[in-house]
Structures are given as structure tokens and as C-alpha cells.
N, C-alpha and C. Protein backbone atom coordinates (compact mmCIF):
# COMPACT_ATOMS: atom_id res chain seq x y z
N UNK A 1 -6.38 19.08 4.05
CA UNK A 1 -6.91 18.17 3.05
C UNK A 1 -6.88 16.76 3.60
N UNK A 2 -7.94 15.53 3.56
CA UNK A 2 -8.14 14.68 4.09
C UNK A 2 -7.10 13.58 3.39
N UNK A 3 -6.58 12.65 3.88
CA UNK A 3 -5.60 11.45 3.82
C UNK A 3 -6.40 10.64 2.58
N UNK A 4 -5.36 10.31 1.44
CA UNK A 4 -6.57 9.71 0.77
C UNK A 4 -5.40 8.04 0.96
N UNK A 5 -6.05 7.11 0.21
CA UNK A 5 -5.64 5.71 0.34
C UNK A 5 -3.94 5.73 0.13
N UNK A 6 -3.73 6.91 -1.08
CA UNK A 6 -1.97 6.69 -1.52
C UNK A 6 -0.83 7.25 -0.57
N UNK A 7 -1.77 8.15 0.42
CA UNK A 7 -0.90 8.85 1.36
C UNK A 7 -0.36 8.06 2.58
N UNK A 8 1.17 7.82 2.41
CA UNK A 8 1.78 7.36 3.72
C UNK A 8 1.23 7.99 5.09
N UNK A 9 1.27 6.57 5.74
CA UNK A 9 1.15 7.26 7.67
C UNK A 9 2.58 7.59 8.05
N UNK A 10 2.17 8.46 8.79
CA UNK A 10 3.53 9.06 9.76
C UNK A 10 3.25 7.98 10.85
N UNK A 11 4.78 7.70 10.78
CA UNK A 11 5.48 7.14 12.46
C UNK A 11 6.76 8.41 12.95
N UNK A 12 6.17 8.74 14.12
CA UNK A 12 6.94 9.40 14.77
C UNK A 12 7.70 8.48 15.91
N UNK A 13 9.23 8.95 15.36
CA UNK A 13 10.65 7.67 16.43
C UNK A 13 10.57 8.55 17.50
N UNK A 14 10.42 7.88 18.64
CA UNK A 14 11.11 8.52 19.41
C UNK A 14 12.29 9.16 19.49
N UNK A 15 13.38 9.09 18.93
CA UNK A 15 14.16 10.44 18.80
C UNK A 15 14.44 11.15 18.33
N UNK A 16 12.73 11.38 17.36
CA UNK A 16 12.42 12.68 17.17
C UNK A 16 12.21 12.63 15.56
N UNK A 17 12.98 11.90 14.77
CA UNK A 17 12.65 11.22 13.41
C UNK A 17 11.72 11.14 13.53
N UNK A 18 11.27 11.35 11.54
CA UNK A 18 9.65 11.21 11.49
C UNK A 18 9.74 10.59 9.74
N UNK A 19 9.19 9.17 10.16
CA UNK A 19 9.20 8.17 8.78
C UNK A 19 7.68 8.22 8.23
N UNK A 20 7.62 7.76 7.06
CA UNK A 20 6.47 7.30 6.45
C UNK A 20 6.31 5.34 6.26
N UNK A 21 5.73 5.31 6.23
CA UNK A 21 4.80 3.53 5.94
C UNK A 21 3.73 3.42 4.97
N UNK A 22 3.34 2.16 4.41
CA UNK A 22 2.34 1.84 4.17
C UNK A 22 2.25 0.38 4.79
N UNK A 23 0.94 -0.12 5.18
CA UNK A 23 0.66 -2.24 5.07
C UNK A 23 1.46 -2.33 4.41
N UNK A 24 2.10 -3.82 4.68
CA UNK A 24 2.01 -4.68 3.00
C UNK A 24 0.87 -4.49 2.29
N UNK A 25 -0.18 -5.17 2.60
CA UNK A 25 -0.91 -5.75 2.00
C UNK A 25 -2.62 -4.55 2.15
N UNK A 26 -2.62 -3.63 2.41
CA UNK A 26 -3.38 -2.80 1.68
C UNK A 26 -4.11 -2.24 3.53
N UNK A 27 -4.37 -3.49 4.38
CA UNK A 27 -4.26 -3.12 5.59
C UNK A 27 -3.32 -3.69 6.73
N UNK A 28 -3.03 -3.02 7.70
CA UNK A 28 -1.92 -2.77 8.54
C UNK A 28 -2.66 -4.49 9.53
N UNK A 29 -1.86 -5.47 9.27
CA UNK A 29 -1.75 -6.69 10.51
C UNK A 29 -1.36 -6.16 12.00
N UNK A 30 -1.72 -6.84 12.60
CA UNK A 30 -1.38 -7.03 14.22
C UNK A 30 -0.22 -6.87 14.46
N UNK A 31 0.62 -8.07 13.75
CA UNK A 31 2.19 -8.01 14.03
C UNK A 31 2.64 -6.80 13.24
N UNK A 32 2.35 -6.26 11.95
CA UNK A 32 2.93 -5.01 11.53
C UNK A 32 3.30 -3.86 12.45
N UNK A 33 2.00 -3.57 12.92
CA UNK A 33 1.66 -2.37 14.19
C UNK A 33 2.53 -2.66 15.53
N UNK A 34 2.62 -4.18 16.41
CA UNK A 34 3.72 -4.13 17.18
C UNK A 34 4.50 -4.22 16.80
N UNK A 35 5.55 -4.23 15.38
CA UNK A 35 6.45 -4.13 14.80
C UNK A 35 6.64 -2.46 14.94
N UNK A 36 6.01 -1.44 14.38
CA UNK A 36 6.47 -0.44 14.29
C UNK A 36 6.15 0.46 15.85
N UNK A 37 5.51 -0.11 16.82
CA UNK A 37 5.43 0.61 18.49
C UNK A 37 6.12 -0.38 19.12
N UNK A 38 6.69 -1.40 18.79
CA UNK A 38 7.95 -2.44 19.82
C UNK A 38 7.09 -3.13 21.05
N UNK A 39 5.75 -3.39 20.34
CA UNK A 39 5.40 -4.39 21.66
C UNK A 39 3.73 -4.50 21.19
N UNK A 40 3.00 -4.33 22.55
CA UNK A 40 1.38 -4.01 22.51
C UNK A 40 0.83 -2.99 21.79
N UNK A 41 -0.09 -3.07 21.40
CA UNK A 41 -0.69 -1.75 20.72
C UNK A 41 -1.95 -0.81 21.90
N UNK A 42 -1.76 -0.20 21.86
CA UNK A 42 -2.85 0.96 22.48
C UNK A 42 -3.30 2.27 21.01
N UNK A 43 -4.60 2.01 21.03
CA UNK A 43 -5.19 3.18 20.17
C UNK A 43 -5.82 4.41 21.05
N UNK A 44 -5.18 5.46 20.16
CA UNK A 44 -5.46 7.09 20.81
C UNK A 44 -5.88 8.03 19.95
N UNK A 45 -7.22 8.25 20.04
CA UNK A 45 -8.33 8.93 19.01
C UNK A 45 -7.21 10.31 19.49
N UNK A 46 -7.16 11.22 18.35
CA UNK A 46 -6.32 12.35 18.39
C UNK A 46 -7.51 13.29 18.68
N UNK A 47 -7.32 14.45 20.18
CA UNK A 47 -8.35 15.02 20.04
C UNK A 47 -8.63 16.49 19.28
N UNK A 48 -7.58 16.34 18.26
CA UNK A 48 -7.97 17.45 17.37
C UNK A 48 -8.05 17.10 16.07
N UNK A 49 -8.12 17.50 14.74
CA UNK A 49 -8.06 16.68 13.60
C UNK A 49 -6.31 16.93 13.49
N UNK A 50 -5.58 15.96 12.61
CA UNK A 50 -3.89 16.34 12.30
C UNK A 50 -4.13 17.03 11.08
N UNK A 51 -3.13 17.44 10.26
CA UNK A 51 -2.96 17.76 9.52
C UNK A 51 -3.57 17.04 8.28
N UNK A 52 -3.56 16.23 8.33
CA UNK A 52 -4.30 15.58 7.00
C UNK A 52 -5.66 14.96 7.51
N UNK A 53 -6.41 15.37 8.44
CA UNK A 53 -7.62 15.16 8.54
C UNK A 53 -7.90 14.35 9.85
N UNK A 54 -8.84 13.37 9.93
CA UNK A 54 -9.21 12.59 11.31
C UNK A 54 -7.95 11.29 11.16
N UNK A 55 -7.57 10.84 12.56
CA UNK A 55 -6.92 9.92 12.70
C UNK A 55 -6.26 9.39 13.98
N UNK A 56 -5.85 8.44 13.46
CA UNK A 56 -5.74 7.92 14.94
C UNK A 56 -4.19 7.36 15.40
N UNK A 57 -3.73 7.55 16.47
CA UNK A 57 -2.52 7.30 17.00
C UNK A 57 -2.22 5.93 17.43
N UNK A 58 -1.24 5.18 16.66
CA UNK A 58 -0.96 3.98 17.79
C UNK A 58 0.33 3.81 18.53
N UNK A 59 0.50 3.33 19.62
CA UNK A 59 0.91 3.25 20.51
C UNK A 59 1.72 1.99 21.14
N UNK A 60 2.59 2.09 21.59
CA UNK A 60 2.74 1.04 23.14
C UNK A 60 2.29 0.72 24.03
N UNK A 61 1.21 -0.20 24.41
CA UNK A 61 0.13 -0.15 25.56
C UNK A 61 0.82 -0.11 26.80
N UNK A 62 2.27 -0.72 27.01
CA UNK A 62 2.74 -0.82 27.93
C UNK A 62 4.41 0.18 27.98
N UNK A 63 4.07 1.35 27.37
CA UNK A 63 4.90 2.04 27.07
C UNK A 63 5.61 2.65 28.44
N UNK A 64 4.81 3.08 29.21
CA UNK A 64 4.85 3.54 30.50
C UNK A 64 5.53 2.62 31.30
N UNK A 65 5.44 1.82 30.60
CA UNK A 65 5.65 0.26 32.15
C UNK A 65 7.53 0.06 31.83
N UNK A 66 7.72 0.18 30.50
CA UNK A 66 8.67 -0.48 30.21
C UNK A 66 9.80 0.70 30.03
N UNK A 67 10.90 0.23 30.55
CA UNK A 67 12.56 0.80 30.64
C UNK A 67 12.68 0.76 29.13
N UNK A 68 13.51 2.17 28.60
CA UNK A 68 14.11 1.69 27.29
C UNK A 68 13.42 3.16 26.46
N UNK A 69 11.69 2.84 26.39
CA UNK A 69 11.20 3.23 26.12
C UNK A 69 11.40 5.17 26.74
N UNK A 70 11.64 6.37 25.25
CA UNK A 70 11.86 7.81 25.69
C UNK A 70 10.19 8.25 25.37
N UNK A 71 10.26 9.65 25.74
CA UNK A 71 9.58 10.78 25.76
C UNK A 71 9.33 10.81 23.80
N UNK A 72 8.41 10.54 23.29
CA UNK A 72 8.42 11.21 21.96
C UNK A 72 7.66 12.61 22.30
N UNK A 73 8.23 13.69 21.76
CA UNK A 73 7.88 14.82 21.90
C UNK A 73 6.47 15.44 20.95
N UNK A 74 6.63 14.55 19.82
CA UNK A 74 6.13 15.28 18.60
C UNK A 74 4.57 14.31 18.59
N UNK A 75 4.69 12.81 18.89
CA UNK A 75 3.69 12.31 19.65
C UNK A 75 2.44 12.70 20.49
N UNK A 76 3.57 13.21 21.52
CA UNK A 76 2.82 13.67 22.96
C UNK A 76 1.92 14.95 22.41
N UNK A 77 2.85 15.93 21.65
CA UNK A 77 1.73 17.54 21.29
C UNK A 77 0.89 17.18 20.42
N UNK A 78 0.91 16.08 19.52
CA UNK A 78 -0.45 15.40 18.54
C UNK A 78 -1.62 15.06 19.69
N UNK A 79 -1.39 14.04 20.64
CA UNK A 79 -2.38 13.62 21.24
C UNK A 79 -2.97 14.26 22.78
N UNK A 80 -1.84 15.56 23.43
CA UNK A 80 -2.52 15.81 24.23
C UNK A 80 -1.77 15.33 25.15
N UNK A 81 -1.38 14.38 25.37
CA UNK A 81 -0.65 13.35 26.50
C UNK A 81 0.32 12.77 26.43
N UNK A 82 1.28 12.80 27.59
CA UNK A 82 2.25 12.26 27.14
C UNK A 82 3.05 10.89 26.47
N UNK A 83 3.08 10.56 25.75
CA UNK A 83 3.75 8.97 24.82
C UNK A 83 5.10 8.87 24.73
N UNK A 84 5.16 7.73 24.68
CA UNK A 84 6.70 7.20 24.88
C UNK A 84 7.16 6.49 23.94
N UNK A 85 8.12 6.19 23.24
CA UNK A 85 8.31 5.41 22.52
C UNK A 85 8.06 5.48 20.80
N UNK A 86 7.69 4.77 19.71
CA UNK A 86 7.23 4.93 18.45
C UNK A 86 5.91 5.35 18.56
N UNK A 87 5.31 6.11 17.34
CA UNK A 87 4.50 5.76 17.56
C UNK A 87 3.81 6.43 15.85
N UNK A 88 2.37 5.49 15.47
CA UNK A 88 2.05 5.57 14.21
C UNK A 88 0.83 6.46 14.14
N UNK A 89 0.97 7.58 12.94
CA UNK A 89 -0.43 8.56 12.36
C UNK A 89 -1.08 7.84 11.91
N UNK A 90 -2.34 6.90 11.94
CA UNK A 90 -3.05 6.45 10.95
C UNK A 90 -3.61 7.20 10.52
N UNK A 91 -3.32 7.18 9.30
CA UNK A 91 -4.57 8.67 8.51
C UNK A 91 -5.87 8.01 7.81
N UNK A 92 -5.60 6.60 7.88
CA UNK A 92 -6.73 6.67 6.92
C UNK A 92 -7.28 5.27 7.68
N UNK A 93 -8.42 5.58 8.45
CA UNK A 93 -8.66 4.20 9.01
C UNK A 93 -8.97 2.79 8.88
N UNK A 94 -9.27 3.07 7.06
CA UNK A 94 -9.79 2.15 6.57
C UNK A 94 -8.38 1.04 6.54
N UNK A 95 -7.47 1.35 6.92
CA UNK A 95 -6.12 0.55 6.91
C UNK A 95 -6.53 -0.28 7.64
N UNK A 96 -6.83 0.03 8.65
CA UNK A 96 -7.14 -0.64 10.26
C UNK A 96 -7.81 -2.09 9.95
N UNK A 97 -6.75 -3.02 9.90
CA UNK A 97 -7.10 -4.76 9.88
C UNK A 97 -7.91 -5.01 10.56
């Protein structure tokens, strides 16, 4: 069933925790998003639909680069590839500031 506006995004923690979010303010800011991936953002079209329909993954752009940063497991089998660090389900794109 598709993500409607009231449905929290999943952030998957890297260690392995899995939270929900909403914006403040109805869409997700710049600083919100490196708030919840700890730095740059990188977007990663998921190449299958998730569970609640089309959406999109965000990321650490410099996740790879940086010490500190683990293996999220639950991440990596959503998108195909491996990710490091936090990282957010957008389910509903219209969030997207």
C-alpha cells in the first residue's frame, strides 16, 4: 500500500535500529536531512519499490570517505549497495524541500 502524507519515514541507524520521523514543517530542510545522515546528503532511487511503495533513500555522500561511519545492513539490502552510516526511507517525495 502506497505511503500516504501521515505515514512516518523510516531511518535506518546504523546499528541496526530502525526509527520513524516526520519534517517539522510539512517538508524535510537541508539541515534536517544532514541532521539525520551526519553530514552531506546523497540521494538513492531504491531499485525496487519498499514496502510502502516508491521511494527514495538518503544518505551520507561522503559516507565511504569518512572513519566512524558502520556497515548499515538493512540499508544496504533496500538499495542494492552497500551504505554506511544513517540512513532515511523517504516514502513520500512530496516531503522533498
Amino acid at each position: 500500500m502506497p505511503a500516504t502524507i501521515t505515514d512516518p519515514d523510516d531511518i535506518f541507524y546504523m546499528d541496526g535500529r530502525i526509527g520513524s520521523t516526520y519534517p517539522a514543517n510539512g517538508k524535510y530542510t537541508l539541515e534536517e536531512l544532514q541532521a539525520i545522515v551526519d553530514g552531506p546528503i546523497e540521494v538513492v532511487a531504491l531499485p525496487l519499490p519498499y514496502y510502502k511503495g516508491t521511494c527514495l533513500l538518503i544518505v551520507n555522500e561522503e559516507g565511504l570517505l569518512r572513519d566512524g561511519l558502520t556497515f548499515n545492513e538493512a540499508a544496504s539490502q533496500l538499495a542494492g549497495t552497500y551504505i554506511v552510516g544513517n540512513a532515511l526511507v523517504l516514502t513520500n517525495i512530496k516531503r522533498m524541500g
